[in-house]
N, C-alpha and C. Protein backbone atom coordinates (compact mmCIF):
# COMPACT_ATOMS: atom_id res chain seq x y z
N UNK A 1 -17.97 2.35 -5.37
CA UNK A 1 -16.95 3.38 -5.47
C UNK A 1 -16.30 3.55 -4.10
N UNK A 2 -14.88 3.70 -4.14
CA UNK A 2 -14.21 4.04 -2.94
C UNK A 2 -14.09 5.36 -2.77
N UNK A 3 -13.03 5.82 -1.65
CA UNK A 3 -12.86 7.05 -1.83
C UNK A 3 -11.14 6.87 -1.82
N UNK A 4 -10.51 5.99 -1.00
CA UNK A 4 -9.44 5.33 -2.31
C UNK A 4 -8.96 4.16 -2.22
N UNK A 5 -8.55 3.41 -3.29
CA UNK A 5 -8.65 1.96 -3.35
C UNK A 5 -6.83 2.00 -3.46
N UNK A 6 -6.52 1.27 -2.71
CA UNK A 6 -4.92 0.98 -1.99
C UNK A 6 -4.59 -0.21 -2.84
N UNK A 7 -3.45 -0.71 -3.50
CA UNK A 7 -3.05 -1.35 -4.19
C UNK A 7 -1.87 -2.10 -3.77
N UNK A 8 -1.69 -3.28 -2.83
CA UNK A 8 0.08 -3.60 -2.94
C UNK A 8 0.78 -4.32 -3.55
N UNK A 9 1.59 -4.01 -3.69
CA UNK A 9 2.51 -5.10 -4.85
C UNK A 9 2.90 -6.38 -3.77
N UNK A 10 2.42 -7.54 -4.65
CA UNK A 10 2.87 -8.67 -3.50
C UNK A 10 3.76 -9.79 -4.08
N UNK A 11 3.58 -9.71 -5.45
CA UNK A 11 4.60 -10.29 -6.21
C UNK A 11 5.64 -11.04 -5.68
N UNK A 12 5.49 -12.32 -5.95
CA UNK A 12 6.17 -12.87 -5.77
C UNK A 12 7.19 -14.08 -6.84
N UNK A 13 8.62 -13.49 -6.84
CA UNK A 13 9.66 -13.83 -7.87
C UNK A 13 10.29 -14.90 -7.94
N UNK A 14 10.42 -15.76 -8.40
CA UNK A 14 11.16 -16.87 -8.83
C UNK A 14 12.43 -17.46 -9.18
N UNK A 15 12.96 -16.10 -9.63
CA UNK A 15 14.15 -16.22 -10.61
C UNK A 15 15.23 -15.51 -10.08
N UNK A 16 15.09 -14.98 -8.95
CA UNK A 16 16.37 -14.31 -8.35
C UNK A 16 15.91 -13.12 -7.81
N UNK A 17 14.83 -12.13 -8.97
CA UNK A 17 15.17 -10.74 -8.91
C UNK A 17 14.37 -10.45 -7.62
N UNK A 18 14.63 -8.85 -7.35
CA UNK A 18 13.81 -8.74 -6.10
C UNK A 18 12.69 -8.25 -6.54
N UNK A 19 11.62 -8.73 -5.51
CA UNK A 19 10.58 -8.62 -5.74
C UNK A 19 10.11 -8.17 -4.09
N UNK A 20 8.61 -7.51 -4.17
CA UNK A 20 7.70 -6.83 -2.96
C UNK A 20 8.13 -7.87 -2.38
N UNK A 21 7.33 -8.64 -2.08
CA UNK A 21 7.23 -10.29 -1.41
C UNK A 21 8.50 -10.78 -0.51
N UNK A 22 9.77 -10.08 -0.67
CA UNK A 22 10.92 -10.09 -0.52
C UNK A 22 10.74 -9.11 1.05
N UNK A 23 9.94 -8.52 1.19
CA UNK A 23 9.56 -7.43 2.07
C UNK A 23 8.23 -7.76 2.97
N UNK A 24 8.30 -8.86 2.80
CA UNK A 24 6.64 -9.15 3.33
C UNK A 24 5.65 -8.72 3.48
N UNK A 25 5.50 -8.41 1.99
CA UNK A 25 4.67 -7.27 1.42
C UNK A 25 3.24 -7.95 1.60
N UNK A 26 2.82 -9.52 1.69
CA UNK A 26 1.34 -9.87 1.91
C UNK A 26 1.20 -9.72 3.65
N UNK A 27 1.28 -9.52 4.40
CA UNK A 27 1.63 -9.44 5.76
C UNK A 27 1.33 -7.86 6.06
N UNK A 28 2.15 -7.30 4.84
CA UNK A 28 1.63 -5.55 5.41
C UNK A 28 0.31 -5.28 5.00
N UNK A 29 0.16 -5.99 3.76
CA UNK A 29 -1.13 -5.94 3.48
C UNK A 29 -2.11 -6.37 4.28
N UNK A 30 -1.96 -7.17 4.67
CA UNK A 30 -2.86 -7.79 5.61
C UNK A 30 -2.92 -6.67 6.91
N UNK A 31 -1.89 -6.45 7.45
CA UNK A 31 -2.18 -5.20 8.06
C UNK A 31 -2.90 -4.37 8.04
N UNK A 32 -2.59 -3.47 7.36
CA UNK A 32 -3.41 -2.52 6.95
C UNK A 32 -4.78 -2.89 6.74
N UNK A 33 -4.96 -3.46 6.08
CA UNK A 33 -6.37 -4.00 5.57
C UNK A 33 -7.16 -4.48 7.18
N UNK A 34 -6.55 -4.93 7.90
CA UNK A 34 -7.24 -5.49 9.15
C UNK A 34 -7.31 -4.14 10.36
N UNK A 35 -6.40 -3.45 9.92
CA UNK A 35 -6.61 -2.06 10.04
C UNK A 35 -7.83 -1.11 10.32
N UNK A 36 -7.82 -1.37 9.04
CA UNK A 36 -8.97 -0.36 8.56
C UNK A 36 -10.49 -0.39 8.96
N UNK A 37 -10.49 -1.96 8.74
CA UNK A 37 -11.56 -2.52 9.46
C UNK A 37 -11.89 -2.37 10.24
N UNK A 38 -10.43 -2.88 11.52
CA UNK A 38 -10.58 -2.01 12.38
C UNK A 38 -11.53 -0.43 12.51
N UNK A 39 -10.80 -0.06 12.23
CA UNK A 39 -11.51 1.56 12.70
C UNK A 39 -12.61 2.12 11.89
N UNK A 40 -13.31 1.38 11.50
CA UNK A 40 -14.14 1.38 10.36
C UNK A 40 -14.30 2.55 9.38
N UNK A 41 -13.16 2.10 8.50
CA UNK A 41 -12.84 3.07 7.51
C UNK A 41 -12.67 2.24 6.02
N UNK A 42 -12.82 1.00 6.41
CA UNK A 42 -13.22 0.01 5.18
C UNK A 42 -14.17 0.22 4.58
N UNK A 43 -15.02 -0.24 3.12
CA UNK A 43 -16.38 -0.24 2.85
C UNK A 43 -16.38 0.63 1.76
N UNK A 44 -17.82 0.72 0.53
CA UNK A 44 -18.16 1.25 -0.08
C UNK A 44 -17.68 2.78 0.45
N UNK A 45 -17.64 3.36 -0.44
CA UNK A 45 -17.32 5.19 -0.05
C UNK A 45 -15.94 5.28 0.60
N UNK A 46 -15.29 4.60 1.18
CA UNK A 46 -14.44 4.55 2.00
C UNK A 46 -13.06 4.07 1.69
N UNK A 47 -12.70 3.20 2.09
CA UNK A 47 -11.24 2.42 1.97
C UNK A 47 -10.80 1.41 1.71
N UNK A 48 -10.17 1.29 0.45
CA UNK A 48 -10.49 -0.69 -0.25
C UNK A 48 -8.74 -0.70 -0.01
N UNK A 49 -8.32 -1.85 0.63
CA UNK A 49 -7.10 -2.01 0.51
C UNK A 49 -7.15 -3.80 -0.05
N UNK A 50 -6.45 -3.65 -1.02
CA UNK A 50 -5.95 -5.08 -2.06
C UNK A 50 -4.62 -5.17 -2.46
N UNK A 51 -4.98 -6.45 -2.58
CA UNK A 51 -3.62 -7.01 -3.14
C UNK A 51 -3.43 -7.08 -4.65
N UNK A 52 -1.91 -7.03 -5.78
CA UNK A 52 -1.76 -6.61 -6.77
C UNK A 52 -0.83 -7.54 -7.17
N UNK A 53 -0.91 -7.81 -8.32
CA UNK A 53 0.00 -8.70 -9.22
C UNK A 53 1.36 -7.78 -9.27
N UNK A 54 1.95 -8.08 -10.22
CA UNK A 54 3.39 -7.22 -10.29
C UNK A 54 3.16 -5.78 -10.44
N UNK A 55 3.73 -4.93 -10.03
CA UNK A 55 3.05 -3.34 -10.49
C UNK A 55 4.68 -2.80 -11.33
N UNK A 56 4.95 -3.85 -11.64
CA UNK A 56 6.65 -3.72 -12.10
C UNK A 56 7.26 -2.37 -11.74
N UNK A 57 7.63 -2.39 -10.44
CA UNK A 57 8.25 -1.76 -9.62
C UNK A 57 9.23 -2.10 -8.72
N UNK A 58 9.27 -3.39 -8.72
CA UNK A 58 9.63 -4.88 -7.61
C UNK A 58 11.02 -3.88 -7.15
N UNK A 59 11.68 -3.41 -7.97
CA UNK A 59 13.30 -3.10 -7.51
C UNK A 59 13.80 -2.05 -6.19
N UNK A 60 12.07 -1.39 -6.35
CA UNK A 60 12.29 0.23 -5.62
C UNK A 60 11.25 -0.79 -4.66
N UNK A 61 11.05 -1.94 -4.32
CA UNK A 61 9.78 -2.40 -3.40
C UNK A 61 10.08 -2.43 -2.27
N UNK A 62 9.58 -2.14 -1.39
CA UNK A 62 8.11 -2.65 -1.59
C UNK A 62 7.18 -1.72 -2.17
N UNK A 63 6.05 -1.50 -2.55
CA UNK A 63 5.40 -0.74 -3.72
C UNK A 63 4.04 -1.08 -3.22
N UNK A 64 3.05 0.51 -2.85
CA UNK A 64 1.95 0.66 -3.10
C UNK A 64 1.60 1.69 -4.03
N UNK A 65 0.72 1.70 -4.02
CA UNK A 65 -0.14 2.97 -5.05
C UNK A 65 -1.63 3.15 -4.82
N UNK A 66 -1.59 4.06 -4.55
CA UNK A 66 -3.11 4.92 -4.26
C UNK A 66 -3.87 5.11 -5.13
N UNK A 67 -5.24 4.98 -5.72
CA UNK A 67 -5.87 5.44 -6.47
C UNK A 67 -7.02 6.25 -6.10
N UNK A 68 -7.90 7.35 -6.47
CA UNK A 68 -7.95 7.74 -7.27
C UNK A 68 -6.94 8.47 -8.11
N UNK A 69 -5.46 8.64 -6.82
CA UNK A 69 -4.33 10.01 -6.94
C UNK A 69 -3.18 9.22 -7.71
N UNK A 70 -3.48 8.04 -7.91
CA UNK A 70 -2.14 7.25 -8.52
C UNK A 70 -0.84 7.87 -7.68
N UNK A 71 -0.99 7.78 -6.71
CA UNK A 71 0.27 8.29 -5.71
C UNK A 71 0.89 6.82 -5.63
N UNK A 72 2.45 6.71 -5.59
CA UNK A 72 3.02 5.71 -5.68
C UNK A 72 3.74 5.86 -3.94
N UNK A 73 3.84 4.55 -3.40
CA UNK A 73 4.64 4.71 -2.43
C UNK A 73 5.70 3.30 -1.60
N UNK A 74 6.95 3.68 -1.22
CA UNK A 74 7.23 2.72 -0.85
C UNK A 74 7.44 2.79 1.02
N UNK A 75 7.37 1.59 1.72
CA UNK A 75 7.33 1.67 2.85
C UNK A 75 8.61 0.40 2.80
N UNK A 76 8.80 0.76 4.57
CA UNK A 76 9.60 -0.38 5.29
C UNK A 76 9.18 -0.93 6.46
N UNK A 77 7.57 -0.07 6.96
CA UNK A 77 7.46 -0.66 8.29
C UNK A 77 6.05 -0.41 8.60
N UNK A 78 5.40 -1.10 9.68
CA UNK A 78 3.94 -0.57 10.07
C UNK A 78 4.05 0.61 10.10
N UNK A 79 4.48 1.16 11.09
CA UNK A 79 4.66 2.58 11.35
C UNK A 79 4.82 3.20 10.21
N UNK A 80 5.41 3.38 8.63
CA UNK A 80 5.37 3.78 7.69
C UNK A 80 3.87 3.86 6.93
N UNK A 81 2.79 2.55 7.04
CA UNK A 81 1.57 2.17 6.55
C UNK A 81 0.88 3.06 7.65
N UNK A 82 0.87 3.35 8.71
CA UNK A 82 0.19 4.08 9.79
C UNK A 82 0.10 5.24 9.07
N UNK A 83 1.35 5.56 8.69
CA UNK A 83 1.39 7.11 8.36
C UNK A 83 0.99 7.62 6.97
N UNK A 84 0.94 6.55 6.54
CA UNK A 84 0.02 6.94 4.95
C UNK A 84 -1.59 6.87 5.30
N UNK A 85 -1.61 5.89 6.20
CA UNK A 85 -3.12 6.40 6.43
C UNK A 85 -3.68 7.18 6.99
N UNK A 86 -2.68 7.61 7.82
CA UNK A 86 -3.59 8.91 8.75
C UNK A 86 -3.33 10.27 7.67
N UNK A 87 -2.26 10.47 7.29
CA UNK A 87 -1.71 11.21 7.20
C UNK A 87 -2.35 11.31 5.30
N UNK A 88 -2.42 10.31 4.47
CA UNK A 88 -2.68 10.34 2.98
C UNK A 88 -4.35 9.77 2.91
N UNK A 89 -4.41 8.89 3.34
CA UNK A 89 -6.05 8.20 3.35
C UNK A 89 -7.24 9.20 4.17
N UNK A 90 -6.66 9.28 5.29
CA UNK A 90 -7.58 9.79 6.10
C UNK A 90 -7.47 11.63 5.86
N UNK A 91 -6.62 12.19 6.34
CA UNK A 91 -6.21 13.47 6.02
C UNK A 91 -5.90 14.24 4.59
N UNK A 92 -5.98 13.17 3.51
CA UNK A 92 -5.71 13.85 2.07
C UNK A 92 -4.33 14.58 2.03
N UNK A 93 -3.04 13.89 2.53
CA UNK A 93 -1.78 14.45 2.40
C UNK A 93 -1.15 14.21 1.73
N UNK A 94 -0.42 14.22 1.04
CA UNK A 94 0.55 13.11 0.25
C UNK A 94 1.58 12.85 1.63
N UNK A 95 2.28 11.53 1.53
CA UNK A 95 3.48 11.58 2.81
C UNK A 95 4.62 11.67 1.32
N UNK A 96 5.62 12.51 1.68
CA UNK A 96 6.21 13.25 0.56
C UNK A 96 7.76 12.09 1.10
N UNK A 97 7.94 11.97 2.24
CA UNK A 97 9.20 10.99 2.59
C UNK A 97 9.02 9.86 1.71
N UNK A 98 7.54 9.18 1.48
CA UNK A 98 7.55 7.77 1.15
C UNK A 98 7.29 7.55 -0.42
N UNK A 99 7.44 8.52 -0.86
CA UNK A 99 7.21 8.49 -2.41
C UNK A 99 8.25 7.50 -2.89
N UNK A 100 7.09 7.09 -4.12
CA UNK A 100 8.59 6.14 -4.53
C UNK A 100 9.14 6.93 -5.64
N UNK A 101 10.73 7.12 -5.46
CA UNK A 101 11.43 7.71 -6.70
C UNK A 101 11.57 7.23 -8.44
């Protein structure tokens, strides 16, 4: 069990449309995730950050989602992923700027 398991859309499209992946959405992931580790906030009880098949959202992407809170969110930058974690992971905030509409 986590305490919350991070989800990114990494999808990657074929056919034109836009997709996460378009955003270098495996790269942020990887971020974050190397992150966390970092500061040891990874691990059972703690902080699972993964990667996600389509979360068919691709249009509003890049696209994460939080679980247990099913909080949806979109970012554009480290500094955006910083701030969901301090601020939503670590602190229990929602970041209300990065919601996805």
């Amino acid at each position: 069990m986590f305490k919350h398991h991070v989800f990114f859309c990494t999808n990657q499209r074929t056919d034109g449309r836009k997709c996460c992946q378009d955003h270098d959405a495996q790269s942020m992931r990887d971020y974050l995730k190397k992150k966390t580790k970092e500061e040891g906030l990874s691990g059972r009880g703690q902080l699972r950050i993964n990667s996600a098949g389509c979360l068919d959202h691709c249009a509003q992407g890049p696209v994460i989602v939080v679980y247990p809170e099913a909080v949806w969110y979109t970012y554009k930058s480290r500094e955006d992923l910083d701030e969901i974690l301090e601020t939503h992971l670590i602190g229990g905030q929602v970041v209300e700027r990065l919601l996805l509409e």
